[in-house]
PDB file of N, CA and C in Angstrom:
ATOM      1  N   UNK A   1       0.836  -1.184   0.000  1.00  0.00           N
ATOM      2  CA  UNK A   1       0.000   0.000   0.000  1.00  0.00           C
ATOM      3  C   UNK A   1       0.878   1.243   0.000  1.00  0.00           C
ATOM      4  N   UNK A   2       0.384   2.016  -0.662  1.00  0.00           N
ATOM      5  CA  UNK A   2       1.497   3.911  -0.618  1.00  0.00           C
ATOM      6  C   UNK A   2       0.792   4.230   0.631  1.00  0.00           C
ATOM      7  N   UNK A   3       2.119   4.812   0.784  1.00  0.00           N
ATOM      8  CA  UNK A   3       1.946   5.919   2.179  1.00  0.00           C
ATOM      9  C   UNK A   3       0.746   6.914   2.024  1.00  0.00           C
ATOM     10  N   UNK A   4       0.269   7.322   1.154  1.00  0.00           N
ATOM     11  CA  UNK A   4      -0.720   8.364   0.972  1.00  0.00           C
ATOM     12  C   UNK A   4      -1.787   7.716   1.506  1.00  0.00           C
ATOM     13  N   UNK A   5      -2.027   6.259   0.996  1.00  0.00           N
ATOM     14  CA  UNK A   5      -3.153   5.767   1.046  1.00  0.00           C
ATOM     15  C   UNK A   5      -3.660   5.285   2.851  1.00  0.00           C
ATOM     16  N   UNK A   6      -2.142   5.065   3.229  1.00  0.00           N
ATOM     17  CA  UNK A   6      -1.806   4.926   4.815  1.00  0.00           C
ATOM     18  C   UNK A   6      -2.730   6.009   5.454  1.00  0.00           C
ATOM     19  N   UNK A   7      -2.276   7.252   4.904  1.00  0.00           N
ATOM     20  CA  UNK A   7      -2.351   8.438   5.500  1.00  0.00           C
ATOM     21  C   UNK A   7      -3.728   8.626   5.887  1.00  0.00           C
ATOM     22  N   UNK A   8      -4.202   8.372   4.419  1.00  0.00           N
ATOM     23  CA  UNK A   8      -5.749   8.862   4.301  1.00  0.00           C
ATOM     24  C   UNK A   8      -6.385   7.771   5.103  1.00  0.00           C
ATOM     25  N   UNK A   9      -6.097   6.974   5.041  1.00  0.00           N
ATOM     26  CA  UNK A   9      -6.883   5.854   6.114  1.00  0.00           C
ATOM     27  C   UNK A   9      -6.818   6.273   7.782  1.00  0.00           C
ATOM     28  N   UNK A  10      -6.160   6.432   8.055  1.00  0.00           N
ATOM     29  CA  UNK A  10      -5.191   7.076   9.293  1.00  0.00           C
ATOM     30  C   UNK A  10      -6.382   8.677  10.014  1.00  0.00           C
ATOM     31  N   UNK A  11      -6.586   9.322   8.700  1.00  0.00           N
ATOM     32  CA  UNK A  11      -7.126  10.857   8.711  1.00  0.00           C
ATOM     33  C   UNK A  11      -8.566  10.256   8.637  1.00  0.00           C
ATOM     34  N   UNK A  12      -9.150   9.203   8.032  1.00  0.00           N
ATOM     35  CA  UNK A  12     -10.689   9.369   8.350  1.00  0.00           C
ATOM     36  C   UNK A  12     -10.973   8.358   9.445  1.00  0.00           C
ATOM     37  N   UNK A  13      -9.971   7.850  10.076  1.00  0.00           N
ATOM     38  CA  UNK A  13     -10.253   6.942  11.294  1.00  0.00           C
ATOM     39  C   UNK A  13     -10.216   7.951  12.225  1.00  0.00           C
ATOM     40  N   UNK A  14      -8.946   8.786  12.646  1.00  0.00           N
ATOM     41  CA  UNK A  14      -8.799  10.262  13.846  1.00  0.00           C
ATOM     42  C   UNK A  14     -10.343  11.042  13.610  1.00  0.00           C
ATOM     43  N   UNK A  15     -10.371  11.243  12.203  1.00  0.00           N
ATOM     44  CA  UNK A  15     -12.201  12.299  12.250  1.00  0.00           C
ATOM     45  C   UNK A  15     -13.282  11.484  12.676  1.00  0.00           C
ATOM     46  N   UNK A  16     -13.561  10.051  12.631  1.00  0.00           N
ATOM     47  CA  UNK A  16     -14.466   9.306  13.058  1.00  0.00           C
ATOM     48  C   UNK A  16     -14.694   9.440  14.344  1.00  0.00           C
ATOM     49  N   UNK A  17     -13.623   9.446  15.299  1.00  0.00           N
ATOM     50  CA  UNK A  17     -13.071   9.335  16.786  1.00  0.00           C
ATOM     51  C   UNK A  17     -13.324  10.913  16.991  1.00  0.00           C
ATOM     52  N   UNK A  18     -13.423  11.538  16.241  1.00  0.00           N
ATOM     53  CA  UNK A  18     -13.853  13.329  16.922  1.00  0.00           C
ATOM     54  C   UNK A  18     -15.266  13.347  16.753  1.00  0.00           C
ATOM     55  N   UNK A  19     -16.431  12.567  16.292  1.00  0.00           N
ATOM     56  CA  UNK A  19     -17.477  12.857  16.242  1.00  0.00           C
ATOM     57  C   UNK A  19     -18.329  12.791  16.995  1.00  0.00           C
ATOM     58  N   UNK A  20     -19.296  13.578  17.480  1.00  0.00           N
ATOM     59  CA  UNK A  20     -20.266  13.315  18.254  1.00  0.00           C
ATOM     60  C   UNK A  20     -20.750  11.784  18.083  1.00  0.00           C
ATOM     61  N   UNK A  21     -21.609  11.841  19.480  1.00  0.00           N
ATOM     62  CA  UNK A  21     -22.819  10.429  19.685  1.00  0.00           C
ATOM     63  C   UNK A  21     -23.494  10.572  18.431  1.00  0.00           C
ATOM     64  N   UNK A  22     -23.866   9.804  17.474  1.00  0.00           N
ATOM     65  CA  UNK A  22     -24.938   9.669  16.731  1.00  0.00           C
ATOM     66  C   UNK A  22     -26.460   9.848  17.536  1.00  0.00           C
ATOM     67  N   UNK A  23     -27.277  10.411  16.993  1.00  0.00           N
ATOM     68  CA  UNK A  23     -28.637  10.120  17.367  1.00  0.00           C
ATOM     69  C   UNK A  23     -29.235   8.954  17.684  1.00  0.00           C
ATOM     70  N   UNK A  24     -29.733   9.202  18.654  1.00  0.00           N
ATOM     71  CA  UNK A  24     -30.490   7.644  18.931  1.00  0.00           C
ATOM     72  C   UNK A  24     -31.770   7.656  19.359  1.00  0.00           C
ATOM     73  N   UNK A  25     -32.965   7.213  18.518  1.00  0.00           N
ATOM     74  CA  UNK A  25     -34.145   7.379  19.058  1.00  0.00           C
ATOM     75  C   UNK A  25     -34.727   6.602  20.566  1.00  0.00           C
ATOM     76  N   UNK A  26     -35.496   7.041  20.856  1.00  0.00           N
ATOM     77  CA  UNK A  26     -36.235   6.536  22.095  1.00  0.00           C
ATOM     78  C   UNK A  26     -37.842   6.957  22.111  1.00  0.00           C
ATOM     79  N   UNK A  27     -38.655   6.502  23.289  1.00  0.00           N
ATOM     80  CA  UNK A  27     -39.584   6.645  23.632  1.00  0.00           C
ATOM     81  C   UNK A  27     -39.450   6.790  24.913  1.00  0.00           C
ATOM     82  N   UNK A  28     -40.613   7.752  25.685  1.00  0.00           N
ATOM     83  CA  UNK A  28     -40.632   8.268  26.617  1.00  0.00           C
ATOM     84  C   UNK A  28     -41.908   9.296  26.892  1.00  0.00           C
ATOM     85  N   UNK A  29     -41.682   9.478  28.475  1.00  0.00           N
ATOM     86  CA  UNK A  29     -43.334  10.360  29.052  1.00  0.00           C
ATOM     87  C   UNK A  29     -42.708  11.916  29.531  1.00  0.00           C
ATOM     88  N   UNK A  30     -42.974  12.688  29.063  1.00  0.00           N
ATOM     89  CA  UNK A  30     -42.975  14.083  29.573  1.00  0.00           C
ATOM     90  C   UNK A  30     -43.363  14.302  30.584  1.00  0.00           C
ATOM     91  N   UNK A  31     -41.995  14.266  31.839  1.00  0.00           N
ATOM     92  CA  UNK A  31     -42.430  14.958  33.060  1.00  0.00           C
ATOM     93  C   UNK A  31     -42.570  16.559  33.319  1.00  0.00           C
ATOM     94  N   UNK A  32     -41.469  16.991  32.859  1.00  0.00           N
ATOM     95  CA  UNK A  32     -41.618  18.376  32.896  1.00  0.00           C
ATOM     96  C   UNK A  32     -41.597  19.423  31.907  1.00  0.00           C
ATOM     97  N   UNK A  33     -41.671  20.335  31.500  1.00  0.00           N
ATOM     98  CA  UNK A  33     -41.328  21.486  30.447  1.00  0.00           C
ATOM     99  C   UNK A  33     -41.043  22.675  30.984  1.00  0.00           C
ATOM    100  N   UNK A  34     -40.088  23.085  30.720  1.00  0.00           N
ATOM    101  CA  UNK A  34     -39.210  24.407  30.982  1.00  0.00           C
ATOM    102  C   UNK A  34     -38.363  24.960  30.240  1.00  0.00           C
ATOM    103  N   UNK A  35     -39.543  25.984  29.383  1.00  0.00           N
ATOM    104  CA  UNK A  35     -39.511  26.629  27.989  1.00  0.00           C
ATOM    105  C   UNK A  35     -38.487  27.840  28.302  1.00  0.00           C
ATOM    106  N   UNK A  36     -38.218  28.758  29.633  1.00  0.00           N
ATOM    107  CA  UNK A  36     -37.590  29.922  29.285  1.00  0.00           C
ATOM    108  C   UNK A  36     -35.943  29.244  29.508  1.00  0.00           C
ATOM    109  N   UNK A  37     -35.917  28.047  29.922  1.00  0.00           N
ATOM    110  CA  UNK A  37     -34.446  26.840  29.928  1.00  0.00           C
ATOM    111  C   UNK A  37     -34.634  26.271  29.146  1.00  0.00           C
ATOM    112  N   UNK A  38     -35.320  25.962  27.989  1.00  0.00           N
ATOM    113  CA  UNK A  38     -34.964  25.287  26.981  1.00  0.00           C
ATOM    114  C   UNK A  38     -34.506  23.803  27.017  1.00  0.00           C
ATOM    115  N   UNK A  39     -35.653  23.344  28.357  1.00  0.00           N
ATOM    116  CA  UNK A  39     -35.104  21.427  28.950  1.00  0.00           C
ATOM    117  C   UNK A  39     -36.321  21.410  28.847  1.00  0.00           C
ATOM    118  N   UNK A  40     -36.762  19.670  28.279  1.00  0.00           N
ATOM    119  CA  UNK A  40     -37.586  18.975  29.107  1.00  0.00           C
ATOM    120  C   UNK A  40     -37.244  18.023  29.255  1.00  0.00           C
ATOM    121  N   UNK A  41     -37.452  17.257  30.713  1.00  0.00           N
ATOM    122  CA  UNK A  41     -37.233  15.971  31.157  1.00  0.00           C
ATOM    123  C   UNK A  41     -38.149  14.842  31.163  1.00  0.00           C
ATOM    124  N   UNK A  42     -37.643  14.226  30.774  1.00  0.00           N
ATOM    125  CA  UNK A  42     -38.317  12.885  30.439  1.00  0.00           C
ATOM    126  C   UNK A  42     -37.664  11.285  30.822  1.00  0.00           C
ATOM    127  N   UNK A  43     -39.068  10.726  31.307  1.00  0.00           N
ATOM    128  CA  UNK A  43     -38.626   9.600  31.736  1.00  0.00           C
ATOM    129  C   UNK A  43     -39.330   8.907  30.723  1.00  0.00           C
ATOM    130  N   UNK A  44     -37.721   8.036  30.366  1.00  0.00           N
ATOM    131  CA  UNK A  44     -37.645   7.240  29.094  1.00  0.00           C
ATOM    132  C   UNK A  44     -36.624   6.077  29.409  1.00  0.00           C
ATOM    133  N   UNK A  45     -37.238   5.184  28.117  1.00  0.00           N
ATOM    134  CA  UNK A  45     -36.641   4.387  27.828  1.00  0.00           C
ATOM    135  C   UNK A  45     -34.786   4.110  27.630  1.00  0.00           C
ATOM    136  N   UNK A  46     -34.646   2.993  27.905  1.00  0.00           N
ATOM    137  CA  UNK A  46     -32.772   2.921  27.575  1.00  0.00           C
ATOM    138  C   UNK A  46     -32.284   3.400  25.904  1.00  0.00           C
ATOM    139  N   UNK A  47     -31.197   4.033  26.381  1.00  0.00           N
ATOM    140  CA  UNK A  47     -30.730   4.564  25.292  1.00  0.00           C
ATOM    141  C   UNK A  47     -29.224   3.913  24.728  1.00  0.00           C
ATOM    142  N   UNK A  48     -29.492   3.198  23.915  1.00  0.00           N
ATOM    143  CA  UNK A  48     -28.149   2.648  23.898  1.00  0.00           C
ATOM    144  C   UNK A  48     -26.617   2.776  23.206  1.00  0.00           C
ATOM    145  N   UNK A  49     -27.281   4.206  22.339  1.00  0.00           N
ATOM    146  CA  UNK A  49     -25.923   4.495  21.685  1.00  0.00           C
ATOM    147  C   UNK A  49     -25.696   5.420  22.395  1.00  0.00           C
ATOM    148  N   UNK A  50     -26.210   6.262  23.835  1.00  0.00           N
ATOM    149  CA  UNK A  50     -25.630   6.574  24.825  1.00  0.00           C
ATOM    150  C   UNK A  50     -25.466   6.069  26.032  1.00  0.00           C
ATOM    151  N   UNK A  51     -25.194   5.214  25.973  1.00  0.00           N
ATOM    152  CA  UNK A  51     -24.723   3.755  27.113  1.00  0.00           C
ATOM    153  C   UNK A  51     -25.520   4.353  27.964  1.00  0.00           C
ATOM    154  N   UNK A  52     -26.981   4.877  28.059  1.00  0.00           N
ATOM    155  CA  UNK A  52     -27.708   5.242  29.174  1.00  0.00           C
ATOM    156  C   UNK A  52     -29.042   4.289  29.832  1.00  0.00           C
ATOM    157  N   UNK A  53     -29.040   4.101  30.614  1.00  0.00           N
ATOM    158  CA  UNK A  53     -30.582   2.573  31.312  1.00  0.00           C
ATOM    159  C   UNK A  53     -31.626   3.898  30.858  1.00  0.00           C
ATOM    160  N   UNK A  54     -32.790   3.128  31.062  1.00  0.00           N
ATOM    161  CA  UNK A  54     -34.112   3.888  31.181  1.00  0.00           C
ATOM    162  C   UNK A  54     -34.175   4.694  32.733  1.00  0.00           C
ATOM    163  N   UNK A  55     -34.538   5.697  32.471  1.00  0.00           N
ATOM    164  CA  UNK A  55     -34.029   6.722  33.710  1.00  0.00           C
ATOM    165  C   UNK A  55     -34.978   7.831  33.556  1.00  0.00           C
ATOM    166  N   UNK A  56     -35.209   8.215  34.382  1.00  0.00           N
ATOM    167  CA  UNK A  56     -35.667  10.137  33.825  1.00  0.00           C
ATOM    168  C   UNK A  56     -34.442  11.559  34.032  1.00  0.00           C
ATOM    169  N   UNK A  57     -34.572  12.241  32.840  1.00  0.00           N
ATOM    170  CA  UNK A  57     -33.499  12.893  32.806  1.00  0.00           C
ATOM    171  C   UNK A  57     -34.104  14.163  32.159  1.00  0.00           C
ATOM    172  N   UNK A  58     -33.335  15.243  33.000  1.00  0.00           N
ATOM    173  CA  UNK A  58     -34.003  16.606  31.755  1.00  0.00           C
ATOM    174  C   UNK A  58     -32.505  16.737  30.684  1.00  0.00           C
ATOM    175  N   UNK A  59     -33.149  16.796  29.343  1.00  0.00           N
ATOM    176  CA  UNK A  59     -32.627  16.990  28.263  1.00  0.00           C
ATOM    177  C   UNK A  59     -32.520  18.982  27.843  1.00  0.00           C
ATOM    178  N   UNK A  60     -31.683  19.023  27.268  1.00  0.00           N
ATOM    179  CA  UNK A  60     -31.493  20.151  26.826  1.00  0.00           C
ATOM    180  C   UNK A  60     -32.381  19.847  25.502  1.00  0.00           C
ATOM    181  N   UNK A  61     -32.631  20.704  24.641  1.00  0.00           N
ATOM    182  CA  UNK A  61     -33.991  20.978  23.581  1.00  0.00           C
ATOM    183  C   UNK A  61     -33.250  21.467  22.447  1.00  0.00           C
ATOM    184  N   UNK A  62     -32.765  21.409  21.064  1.00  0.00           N
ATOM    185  CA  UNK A  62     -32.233  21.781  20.124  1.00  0.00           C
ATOM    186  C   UNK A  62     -32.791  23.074  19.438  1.00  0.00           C
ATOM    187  N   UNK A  63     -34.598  23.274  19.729  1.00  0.00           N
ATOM    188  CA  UNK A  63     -34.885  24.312  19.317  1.00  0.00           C
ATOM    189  C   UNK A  63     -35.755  24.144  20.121  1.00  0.00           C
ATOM    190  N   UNK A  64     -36.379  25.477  20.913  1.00  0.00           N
ATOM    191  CA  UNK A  64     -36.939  25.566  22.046  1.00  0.00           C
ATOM    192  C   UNK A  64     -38.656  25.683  21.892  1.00  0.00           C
ATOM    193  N   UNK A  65     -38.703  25.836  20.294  1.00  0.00           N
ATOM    194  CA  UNK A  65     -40.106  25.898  19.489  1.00  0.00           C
ATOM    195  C   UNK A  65     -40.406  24.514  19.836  1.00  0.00           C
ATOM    196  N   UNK A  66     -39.719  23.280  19.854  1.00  0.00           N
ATOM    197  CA  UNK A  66     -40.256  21.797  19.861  1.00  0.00           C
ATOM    198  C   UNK A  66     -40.603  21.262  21.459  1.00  0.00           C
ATOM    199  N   UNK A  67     -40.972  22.707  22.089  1.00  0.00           N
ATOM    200  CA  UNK A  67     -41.593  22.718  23.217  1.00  0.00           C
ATOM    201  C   UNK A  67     -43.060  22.949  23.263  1.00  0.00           C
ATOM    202  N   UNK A  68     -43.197  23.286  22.288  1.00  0.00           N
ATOM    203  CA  UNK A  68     -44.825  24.299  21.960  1.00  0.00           C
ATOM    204  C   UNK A  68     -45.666  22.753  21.718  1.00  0.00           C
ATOM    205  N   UNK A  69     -44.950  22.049  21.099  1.00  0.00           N
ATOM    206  CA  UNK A  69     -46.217  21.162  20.582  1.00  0.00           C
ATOM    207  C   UNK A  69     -46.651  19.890  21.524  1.00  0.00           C
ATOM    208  N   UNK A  70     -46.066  19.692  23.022  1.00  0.00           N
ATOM    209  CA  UNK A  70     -46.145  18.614  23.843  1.00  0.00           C
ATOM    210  C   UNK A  70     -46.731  19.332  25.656  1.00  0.00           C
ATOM    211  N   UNK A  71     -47.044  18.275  26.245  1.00  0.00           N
ATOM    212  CA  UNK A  71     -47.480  18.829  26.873  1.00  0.00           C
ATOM    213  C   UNK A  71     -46.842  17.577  28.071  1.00  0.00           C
ATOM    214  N   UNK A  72     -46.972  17.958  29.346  1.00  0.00           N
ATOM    215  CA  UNK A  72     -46.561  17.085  30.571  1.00  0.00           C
ATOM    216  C   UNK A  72     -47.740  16.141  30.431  1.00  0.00           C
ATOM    217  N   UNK A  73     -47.313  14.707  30.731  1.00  0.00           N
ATOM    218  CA  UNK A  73     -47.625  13.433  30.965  1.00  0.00           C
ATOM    219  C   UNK A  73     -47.830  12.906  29.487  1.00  0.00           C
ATOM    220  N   UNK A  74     -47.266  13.414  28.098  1.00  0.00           N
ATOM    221  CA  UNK A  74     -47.460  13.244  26.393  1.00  0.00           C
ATOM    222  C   UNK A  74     -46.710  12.472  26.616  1.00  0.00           C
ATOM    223  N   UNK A  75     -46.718  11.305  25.790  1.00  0.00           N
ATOM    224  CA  UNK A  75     -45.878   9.895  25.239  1.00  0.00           C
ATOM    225  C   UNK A  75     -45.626  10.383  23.790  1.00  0.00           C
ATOM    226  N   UNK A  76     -43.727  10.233  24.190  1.00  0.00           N
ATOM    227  CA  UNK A  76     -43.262  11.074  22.660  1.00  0.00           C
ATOM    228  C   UNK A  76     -42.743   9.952  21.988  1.00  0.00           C
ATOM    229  N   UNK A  77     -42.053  10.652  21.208  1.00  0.00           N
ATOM    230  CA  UNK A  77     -40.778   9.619  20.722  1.00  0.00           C
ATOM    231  C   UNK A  77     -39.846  10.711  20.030  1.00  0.00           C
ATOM    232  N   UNK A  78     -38.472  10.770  20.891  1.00  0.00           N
ATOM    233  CA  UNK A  78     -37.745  11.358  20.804  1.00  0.00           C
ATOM    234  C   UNK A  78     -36.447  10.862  19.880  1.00  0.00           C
ATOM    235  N   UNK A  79     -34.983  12.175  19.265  1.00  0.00           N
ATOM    236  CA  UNK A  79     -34.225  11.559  19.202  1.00  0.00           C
ATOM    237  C   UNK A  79     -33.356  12.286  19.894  1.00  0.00           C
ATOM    238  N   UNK A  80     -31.780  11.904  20.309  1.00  0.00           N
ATOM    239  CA  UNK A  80     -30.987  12.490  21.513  1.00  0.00           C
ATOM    240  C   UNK A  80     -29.785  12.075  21.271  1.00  0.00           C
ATOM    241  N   UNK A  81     -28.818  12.873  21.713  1.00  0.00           N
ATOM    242  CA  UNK A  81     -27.511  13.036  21.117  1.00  0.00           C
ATOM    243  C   UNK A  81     -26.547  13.815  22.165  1.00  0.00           C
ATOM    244  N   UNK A  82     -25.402  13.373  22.562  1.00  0.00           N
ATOM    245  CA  UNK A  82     -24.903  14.183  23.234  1.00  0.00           C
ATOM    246  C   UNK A  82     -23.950  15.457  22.506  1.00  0.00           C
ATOM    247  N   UNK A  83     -24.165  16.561  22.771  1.00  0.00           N
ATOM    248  CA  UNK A  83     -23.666  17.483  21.982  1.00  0.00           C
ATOM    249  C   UNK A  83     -22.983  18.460  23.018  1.00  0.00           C
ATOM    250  N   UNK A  84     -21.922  19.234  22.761  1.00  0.00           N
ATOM    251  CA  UNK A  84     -21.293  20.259  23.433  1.00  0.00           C
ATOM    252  C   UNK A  84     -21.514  19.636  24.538  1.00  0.00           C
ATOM    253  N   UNK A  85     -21.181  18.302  25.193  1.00  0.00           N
ATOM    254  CA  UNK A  85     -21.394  17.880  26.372  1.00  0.00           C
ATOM    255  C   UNK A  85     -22.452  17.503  27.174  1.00  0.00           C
ATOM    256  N   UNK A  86     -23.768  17.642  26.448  1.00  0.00           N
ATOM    257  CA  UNK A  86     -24.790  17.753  26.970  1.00  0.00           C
ATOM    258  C   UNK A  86     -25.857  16.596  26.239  1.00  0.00           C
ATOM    259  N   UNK A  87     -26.298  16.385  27.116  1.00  0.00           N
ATOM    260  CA  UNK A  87     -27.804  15.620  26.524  1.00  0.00           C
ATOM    261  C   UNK A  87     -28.697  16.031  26.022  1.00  0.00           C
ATOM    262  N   UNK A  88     -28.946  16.062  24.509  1.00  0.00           N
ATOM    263  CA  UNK A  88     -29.877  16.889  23.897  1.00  0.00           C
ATOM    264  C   UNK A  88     -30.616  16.602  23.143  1.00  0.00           C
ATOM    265  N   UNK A  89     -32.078  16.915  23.147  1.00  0.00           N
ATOM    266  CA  UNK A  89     -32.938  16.179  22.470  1.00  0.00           C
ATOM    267  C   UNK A  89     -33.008  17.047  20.785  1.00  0.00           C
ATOM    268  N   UNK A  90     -32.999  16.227  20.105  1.00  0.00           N
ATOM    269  CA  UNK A  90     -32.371  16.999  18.468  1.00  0.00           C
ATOM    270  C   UNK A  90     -33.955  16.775  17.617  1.00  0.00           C
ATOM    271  N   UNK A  91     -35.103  15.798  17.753  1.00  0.00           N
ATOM    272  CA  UNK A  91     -36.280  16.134  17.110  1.00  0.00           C
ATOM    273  C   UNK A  91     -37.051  14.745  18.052  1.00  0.00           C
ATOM    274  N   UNK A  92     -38.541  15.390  18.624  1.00  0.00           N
ATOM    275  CA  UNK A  92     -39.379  15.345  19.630  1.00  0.00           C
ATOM    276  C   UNK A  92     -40.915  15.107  18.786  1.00  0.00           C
ATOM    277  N   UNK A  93     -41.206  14.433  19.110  1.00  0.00           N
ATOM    278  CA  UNK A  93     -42.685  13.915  18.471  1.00  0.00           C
ATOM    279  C   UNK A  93     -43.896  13.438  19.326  1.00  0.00           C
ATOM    280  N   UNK A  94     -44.741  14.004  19.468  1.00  0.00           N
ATOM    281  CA  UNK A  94     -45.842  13.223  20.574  1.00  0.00           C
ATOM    282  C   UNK A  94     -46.463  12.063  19.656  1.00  0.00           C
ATOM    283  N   UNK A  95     -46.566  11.221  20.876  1.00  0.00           N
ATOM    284  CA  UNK A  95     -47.193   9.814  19.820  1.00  0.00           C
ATOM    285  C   UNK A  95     -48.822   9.939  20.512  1.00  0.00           C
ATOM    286  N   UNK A  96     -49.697   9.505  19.450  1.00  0.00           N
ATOM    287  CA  UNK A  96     -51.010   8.827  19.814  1.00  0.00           C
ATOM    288  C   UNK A  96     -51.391   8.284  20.493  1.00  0.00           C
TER     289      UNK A  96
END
């Protein structure tokens, strides 16, 4: 193999290893909402591409508008990602 090809193998393995958690969907019940903090917490299901058990946890909110459409005790289905360090819910859906 050329060294270039070394290289480049080398450079998209190091950028793989800098990337955030992927998204990982879940389901879960809306305990709280706290729109002028931009969290709601929810007790949900295990999350496993964030090595997390089923727990209740307040999430940080990606856009604070995807607060408007749920309400406390709504069965969602969320997706969540750890970002800038944080647990954050990235798109929020109330289920039926």
């Amino acid at each position: 193999m050329s060294n270039t090809f070394i290289t480049t193998l080398a450079a998209a393995a190091a950028l793989l290893l800098t990337l955030p958690a992927l998204a990982q969907s879940s389901s879960g019940e809306v305990v709280k909402i706290d729109k002028p903090g931009g969290r709601i917490t929810l007790k949900h299901d295990s999350i496993k591409a964030l090595d997390m058990p089923a727990m209740t946890l307040a999430f940080r909110v990606r856009e604070a508008r995807m607060l408007d459409n749920v309400a406390v005790g709504d069965r969602v289905r969320f997706d969540a990602e750890k970002l800038d360090g944080s647990y954050t819910v990235t798109a929020l859906a109330k289920q039926p």
